[in-house]
N, C-alpha and C. Protein backbone atom coordinates (compact mmCIF):
# COMPACT_ATOMS: atom_id res chain seq x y z
N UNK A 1 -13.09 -191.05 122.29
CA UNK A 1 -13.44 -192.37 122.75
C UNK A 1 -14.92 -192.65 122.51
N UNK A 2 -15.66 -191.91 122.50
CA UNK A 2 -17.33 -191.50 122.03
C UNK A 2 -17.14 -192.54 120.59
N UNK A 3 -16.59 -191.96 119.88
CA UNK A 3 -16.71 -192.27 118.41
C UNK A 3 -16.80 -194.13 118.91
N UNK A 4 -15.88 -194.77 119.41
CA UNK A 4 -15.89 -196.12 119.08
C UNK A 4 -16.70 -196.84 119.98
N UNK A 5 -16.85 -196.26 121.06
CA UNK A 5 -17.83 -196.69 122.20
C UNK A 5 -18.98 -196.91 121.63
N UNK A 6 -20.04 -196.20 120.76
CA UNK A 6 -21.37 -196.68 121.11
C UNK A 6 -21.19 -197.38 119.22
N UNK A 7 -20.28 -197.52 118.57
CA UNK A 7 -20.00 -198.55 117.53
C UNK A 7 -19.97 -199.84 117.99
N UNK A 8 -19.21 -199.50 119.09
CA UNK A 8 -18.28 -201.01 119.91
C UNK A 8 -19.57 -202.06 120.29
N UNK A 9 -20.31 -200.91 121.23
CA UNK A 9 -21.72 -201.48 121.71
C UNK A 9 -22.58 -202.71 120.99
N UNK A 10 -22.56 -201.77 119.86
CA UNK A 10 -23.69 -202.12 118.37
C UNK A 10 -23.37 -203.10 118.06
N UNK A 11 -21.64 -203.45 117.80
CA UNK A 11 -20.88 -204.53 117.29
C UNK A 11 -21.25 -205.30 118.60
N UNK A 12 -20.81 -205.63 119.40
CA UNK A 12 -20.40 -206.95 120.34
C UNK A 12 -21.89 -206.94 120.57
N UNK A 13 -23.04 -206.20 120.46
CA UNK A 13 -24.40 -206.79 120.92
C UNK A 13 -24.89 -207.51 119.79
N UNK A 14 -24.65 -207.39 119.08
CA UNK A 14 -25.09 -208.52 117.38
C UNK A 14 -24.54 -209.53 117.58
N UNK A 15 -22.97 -210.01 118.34
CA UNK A 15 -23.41 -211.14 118.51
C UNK A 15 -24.30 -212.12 119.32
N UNK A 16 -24.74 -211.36 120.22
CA UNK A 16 -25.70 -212.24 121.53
C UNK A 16 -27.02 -212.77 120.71
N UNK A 17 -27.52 -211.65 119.52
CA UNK A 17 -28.76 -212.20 118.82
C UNK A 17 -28.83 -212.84 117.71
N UNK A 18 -27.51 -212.91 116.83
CA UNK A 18 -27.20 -213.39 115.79
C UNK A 18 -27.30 -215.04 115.80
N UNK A 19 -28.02 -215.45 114.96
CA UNK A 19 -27.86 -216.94 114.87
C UNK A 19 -26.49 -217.47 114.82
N UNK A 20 -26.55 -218.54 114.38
CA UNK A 20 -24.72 -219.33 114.38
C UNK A 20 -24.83 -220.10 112.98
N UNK A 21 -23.85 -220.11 112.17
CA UNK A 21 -23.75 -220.46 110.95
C UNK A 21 -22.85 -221.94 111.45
N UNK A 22 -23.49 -222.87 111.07
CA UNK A 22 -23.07 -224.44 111.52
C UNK A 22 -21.67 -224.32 110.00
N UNK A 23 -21.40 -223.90 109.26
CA UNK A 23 -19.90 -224.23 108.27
C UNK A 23 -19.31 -223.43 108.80
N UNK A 24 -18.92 -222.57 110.05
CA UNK A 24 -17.86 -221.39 110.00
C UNK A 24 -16.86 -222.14 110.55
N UNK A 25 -15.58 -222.01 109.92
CA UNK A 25 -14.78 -222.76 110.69
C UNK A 25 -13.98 -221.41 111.82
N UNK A 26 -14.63 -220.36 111.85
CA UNK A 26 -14.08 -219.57 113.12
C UNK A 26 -14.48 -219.41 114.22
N UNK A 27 -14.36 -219.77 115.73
CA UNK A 27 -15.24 -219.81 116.99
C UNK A 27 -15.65 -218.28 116.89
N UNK A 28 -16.18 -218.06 117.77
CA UNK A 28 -17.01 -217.10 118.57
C UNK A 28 -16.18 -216.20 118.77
N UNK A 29 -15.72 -216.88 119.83
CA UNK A 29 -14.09 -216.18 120.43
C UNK A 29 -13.62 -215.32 119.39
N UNK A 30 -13.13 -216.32 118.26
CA UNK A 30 -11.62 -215.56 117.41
C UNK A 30 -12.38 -214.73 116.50
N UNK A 31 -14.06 -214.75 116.64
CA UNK A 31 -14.78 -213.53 115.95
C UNK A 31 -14.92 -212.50 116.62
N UNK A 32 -15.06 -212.89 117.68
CA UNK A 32 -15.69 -211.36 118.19
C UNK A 32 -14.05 -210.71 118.38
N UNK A 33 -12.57 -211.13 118.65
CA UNK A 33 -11.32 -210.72 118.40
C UNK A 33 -10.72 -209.98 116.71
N UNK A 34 -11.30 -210.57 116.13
CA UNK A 34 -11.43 -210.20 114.51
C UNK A 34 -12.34 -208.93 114.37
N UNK A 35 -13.83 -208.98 115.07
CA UNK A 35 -14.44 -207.89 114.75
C UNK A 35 -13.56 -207.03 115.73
N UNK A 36 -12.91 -207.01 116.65
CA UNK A 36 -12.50 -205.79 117.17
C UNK A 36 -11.61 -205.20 116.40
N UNK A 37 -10.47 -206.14 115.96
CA UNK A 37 -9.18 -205.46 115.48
C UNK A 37 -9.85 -205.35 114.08
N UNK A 38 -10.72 -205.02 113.46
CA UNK A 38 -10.91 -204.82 112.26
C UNK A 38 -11.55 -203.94 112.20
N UNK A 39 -12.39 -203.62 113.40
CA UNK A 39 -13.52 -202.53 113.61
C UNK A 39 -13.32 -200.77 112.72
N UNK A 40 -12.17 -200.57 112.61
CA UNK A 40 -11.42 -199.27 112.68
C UNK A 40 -11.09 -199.05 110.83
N UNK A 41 -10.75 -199.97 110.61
CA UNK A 41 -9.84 -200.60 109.54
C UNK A 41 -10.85 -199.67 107.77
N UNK A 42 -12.30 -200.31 107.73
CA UNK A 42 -12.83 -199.80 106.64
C UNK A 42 -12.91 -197.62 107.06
N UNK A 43 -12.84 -196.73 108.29
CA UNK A 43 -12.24 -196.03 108.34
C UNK A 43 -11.21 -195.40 108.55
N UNK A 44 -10.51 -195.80 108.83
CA UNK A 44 -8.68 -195.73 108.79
C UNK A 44 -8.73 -196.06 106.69
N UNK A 45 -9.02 -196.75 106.43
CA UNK A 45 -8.73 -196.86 104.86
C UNK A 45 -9.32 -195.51 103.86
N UNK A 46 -10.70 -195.39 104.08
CA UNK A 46 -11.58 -194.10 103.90
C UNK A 46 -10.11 -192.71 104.37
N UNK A 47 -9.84 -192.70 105.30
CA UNK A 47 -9.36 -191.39 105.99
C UNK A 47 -8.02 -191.45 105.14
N UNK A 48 -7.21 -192.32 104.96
CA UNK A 48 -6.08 -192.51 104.24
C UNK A 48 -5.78 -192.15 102.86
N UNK A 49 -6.85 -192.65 102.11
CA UNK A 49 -7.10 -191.86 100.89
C UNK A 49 -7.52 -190.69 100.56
N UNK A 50 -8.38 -190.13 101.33
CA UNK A 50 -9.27 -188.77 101.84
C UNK A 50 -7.47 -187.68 102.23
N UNK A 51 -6.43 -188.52 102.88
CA UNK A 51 -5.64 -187.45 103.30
C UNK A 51 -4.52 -188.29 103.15
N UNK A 52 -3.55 -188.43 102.15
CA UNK A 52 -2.65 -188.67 102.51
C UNK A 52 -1.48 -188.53 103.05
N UNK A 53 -1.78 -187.13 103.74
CA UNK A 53 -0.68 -186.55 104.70
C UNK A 53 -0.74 -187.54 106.03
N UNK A 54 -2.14 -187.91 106.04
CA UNK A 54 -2.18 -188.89 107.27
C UNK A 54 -2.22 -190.17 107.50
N UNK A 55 -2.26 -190.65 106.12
CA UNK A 55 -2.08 -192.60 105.88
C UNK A 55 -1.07 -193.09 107.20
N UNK A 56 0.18 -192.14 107.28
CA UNK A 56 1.18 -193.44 107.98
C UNK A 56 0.72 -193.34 109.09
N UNK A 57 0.62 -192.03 109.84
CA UNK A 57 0.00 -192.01 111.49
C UNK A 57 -1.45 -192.94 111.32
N UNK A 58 -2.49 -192.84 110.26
CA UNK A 58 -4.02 -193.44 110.60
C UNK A 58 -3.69 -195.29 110.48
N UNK A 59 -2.03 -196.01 109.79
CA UNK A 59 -2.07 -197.40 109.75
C UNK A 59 -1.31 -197.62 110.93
N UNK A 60 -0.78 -196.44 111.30
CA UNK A 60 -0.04 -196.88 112.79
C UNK A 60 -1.05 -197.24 113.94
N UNK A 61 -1.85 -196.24 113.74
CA UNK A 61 -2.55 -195.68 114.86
C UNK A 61 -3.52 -197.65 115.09
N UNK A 62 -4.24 -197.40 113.52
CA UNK A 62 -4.52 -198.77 113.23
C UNK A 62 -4.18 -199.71 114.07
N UNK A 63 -3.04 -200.14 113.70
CA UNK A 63 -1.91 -201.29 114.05
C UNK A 63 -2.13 -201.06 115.33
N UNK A 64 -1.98 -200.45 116.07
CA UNK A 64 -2.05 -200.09 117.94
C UNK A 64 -3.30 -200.56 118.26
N UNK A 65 -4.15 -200.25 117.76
CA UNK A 65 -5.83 -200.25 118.03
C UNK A 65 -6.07 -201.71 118.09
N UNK A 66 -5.56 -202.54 117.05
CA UNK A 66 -5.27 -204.33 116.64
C UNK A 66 -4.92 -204.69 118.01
N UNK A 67 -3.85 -204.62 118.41
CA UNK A 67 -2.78 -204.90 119.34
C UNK A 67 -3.95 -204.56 121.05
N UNK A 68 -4.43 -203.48 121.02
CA UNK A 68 -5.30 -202.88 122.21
C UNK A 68 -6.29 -204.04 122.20
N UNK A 69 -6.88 -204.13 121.04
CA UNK A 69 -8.66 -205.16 120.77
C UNK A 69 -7.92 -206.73 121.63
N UNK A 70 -6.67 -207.13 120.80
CA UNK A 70 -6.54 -208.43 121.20
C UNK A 70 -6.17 -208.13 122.93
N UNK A 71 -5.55 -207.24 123.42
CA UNK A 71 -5.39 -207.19 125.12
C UNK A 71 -6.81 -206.97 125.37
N UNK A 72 -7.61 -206.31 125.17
CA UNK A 72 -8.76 -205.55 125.77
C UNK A 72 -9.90 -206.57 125.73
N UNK A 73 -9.79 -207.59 124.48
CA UNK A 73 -10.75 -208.84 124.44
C UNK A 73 -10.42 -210.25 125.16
N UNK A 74 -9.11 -210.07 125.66
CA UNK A 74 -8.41 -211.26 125.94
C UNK A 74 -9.11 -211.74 126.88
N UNK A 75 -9.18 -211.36 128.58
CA UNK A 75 -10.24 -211.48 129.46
C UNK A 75 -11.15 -211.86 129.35
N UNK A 76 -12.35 -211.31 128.49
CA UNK A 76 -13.22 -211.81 128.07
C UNK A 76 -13.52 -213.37 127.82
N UNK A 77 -12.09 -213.45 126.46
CA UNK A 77 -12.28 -214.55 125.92
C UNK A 77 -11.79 -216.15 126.65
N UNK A 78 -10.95 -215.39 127.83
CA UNK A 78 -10.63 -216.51 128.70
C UNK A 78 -11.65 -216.74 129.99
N UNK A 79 -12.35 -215.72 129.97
CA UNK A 79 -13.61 -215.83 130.62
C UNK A 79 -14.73 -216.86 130.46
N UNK A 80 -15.13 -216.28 129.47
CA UNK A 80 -16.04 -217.22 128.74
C UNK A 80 -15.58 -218.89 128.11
N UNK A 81 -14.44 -218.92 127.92
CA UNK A 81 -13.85 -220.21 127.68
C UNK A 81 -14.87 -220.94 126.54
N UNK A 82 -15.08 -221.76 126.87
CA UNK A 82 -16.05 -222.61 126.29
C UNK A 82 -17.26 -222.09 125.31
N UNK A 83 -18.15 -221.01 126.01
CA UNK A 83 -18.87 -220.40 125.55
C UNK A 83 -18.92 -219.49 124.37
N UNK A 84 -17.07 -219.42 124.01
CA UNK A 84 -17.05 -218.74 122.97
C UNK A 84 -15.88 -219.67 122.20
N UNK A 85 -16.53 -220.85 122.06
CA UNK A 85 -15.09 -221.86 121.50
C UNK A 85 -16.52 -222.43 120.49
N UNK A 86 -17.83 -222.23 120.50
CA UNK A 86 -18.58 -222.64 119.14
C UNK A 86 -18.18 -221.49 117.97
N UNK A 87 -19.49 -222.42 117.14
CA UNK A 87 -19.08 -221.68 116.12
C UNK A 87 -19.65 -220.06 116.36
N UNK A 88 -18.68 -219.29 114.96
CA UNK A 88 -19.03 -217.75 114.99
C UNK A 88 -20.68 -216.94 114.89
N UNK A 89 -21.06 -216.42 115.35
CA UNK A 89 -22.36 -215.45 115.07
C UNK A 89 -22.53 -215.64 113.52
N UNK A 90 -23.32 -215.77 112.88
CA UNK A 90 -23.28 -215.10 111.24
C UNK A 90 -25.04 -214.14 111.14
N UNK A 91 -24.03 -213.11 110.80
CA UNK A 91 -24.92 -211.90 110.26
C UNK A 91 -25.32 -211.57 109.38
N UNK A 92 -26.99 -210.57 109.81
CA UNK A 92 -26.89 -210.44 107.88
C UNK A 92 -25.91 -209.79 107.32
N UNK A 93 -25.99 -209.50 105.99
CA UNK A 93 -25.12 -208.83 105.23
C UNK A 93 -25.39 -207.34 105.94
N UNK A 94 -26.28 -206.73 105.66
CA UNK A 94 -26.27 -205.41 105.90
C UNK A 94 -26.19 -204.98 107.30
N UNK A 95 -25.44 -206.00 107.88
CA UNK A 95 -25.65 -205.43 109.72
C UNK A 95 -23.84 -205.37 109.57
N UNK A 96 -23.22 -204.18 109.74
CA UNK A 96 -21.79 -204.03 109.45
C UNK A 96 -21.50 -202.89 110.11
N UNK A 97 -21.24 -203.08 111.98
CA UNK A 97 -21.20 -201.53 112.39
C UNK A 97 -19.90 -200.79 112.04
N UNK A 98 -18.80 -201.67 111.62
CA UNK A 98 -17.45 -200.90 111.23
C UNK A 98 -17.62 -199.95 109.88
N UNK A 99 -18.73 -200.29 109.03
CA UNK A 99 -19.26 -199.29 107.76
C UNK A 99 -20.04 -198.53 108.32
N UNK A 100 -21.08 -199.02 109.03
CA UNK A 100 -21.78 -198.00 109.65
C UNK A 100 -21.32 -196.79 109.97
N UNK A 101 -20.32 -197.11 110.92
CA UNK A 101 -19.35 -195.98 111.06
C UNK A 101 -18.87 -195.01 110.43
N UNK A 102 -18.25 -195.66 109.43
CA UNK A 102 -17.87 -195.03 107.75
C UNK A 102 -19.01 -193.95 107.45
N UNK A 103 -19.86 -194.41 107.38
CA UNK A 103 -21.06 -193.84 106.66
C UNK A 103 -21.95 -192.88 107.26
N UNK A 104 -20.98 -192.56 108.70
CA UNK A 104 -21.67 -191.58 109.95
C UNK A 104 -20.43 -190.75 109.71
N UNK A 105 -19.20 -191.44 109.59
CA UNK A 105 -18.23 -190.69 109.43
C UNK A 105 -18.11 -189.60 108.06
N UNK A 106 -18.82 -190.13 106.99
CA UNK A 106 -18.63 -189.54 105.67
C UNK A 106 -20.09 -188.40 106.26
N UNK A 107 -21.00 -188.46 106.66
CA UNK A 107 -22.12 -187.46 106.55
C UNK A 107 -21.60 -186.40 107.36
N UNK A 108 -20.60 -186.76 108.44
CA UNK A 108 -20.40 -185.65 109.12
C UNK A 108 -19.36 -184.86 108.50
N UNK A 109 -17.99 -185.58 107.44
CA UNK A 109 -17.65 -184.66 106.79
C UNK A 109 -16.21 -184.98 106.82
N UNK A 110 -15.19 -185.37 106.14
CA UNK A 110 -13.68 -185.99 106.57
C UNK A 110 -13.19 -185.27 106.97
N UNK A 111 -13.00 -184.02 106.91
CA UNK A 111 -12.32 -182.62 107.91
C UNK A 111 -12.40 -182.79 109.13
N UNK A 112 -13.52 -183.45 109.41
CA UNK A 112 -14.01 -183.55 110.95
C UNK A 112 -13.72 -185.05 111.40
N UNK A 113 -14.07 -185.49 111.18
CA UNK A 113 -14.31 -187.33 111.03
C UNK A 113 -12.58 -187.62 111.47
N UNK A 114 -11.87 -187.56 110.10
CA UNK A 114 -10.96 -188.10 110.06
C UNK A 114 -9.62 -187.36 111.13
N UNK A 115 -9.70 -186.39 111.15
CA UNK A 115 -8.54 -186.30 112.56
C UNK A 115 -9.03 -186.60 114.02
N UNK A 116 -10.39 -186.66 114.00
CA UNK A 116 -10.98 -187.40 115.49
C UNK A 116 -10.99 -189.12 115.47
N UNK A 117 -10.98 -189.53 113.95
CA UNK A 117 -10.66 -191.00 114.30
C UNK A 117 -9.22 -191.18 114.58
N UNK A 118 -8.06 -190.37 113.88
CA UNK A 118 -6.79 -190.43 114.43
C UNK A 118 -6.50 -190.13 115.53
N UNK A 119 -7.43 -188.93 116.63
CA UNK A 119 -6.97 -189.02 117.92
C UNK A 119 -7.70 -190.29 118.40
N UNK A 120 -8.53 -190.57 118.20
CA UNK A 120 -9.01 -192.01 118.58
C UNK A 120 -7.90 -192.98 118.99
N UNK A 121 -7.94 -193.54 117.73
CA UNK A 121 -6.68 -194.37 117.46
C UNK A 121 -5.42 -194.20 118.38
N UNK A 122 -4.71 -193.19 118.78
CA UNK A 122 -3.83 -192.70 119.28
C UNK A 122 -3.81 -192.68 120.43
N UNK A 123 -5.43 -192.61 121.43
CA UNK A 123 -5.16 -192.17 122.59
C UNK A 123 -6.15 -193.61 123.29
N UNK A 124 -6.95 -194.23 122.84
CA UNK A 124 -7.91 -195.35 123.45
C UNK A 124 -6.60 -196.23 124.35
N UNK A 125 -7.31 -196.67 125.23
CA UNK A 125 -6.12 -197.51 125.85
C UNK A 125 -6.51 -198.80 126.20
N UNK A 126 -6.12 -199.81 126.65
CA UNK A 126 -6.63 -201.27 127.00
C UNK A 126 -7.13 -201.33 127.95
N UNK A 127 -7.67 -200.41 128.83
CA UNK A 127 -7.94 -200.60 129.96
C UNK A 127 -9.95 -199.58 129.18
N UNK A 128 -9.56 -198.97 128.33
CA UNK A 128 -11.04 -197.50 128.60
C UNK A 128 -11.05 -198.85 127.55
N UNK A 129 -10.84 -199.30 126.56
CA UNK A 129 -11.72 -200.59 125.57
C UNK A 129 -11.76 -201.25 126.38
N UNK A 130 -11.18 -202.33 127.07
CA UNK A 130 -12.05 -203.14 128.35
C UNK A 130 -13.03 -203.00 128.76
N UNK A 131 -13.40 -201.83 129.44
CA UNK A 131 -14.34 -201.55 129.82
C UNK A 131 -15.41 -201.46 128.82
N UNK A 132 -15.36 -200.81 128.01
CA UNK A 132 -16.76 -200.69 126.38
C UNK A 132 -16.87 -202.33 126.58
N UNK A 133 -15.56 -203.17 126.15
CA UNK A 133 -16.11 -204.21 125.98
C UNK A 133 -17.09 -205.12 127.14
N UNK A 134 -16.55 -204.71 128.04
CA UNK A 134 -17.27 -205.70 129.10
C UNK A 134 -18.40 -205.34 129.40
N UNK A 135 -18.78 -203.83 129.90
CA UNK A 135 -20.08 -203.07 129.55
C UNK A 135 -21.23 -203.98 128.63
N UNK A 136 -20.64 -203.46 127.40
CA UNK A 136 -21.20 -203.96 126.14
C UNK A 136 -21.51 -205.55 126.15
N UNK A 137 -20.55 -206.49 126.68
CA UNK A 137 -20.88 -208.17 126.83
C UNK A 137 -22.02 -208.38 128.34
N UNK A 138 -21.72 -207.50 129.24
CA UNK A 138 -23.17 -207.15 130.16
C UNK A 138 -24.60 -206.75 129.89
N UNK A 139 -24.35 -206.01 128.97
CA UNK A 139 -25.71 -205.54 128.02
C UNK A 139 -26.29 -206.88 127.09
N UNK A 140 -25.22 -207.34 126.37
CA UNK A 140 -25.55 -208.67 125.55
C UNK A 140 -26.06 -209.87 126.22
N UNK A 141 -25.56 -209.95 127.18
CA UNK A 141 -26.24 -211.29 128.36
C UNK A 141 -27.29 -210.85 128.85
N UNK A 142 -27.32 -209.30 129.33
CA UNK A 142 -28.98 -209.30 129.85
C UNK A 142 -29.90 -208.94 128.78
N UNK A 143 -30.13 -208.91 127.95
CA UNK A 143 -30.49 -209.56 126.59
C UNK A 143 -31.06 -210.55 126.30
N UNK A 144 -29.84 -210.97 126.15
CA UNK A 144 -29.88 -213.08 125.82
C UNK A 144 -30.79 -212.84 127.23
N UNK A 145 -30.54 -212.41 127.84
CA UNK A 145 -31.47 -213.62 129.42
C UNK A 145 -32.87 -212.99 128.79
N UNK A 146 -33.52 -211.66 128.43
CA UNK A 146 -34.41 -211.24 128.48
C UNK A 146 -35.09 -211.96 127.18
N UNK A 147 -34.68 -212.66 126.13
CA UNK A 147 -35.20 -213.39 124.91
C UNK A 147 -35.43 -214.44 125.57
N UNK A 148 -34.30 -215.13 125.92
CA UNK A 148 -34.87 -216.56 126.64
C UNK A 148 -36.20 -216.27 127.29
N UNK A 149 -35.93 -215.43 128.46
CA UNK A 149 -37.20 -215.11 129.30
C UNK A 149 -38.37 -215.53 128.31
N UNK A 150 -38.58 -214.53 127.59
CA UNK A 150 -39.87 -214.65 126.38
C UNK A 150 -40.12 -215.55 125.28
N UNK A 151 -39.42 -216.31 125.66
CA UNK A 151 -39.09 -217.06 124.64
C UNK A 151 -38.47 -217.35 123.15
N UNK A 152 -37.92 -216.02 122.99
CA UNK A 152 -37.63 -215.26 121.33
C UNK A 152 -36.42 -216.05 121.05
């Protein structure tokens, strides 16, 4: 659960500082729902090719993880209502914590990496991502309050 937790963090706090791209036709909301269920996806693809003994369990596992993000963000997003019905965050290019990942995942080594992202996948539940997420959207607001404060 380590592995996606302090990814998760990284991800949902980029959007609190990220400007807003006035052409996106995707809210806030159905981004920060997109970055979850996608979060996994550029390593689950990496690990799949790396092993294909484990493709079907790492797109299952996948597929579950999708299904967890949209329960585990749902709250949130009916929370915030309004606040996340503008438009989406837009980032730079090189701010991408789901590669990031990848790229922490490849230094440490796919032997290692890749059957701990499959117990990942397998065992996270909607209730332990809830929590990262809401954590993580607590961290992002006292934030935002601390820029406003200063004016940034």
């Amino acid at each position: 659960m380590a592995l996606i937790s302090n990814k998760l963090l990284l991800l949902l706090g980029s959007a609190s500082v990220a400007g807003f791209a006035a052409e996106t036709p995707m809210t806030a909301g159905e981004d920060l729902l997109r970055q979850q269920q996608e979060f996994m996806t550029p390593s689950v693809t990496y690990c799949a090719e790396t092993f294909p003994e484990m493709r079907g369990a790492l797109l299952a596992g996948n597929e579950r993880f999708r299904g967890i993000a949209e329960e585990a963000t749902r709250p949130l997003r009916q929370r915030m209502g309004a606040a996340l019905a503008g438009p989406a965050p837009q980032r730079p290019p090189e701010f991408d914590p789901a590669r990031s990942m990848l790229e922490q995942g490849k230094r440490q080594g796919a032997s290692a990496f890749c059957p701990q992202l499959l117990q990942t996948l397998e065992s996270v539940s909607v209730q332990a991502l809830q929590q990262v997420v809401d954590e993580a959207f607590a961290r992002m607001e006292q934030r935002a309050s601390e820029l406003k404060a200063t004016g940034k």
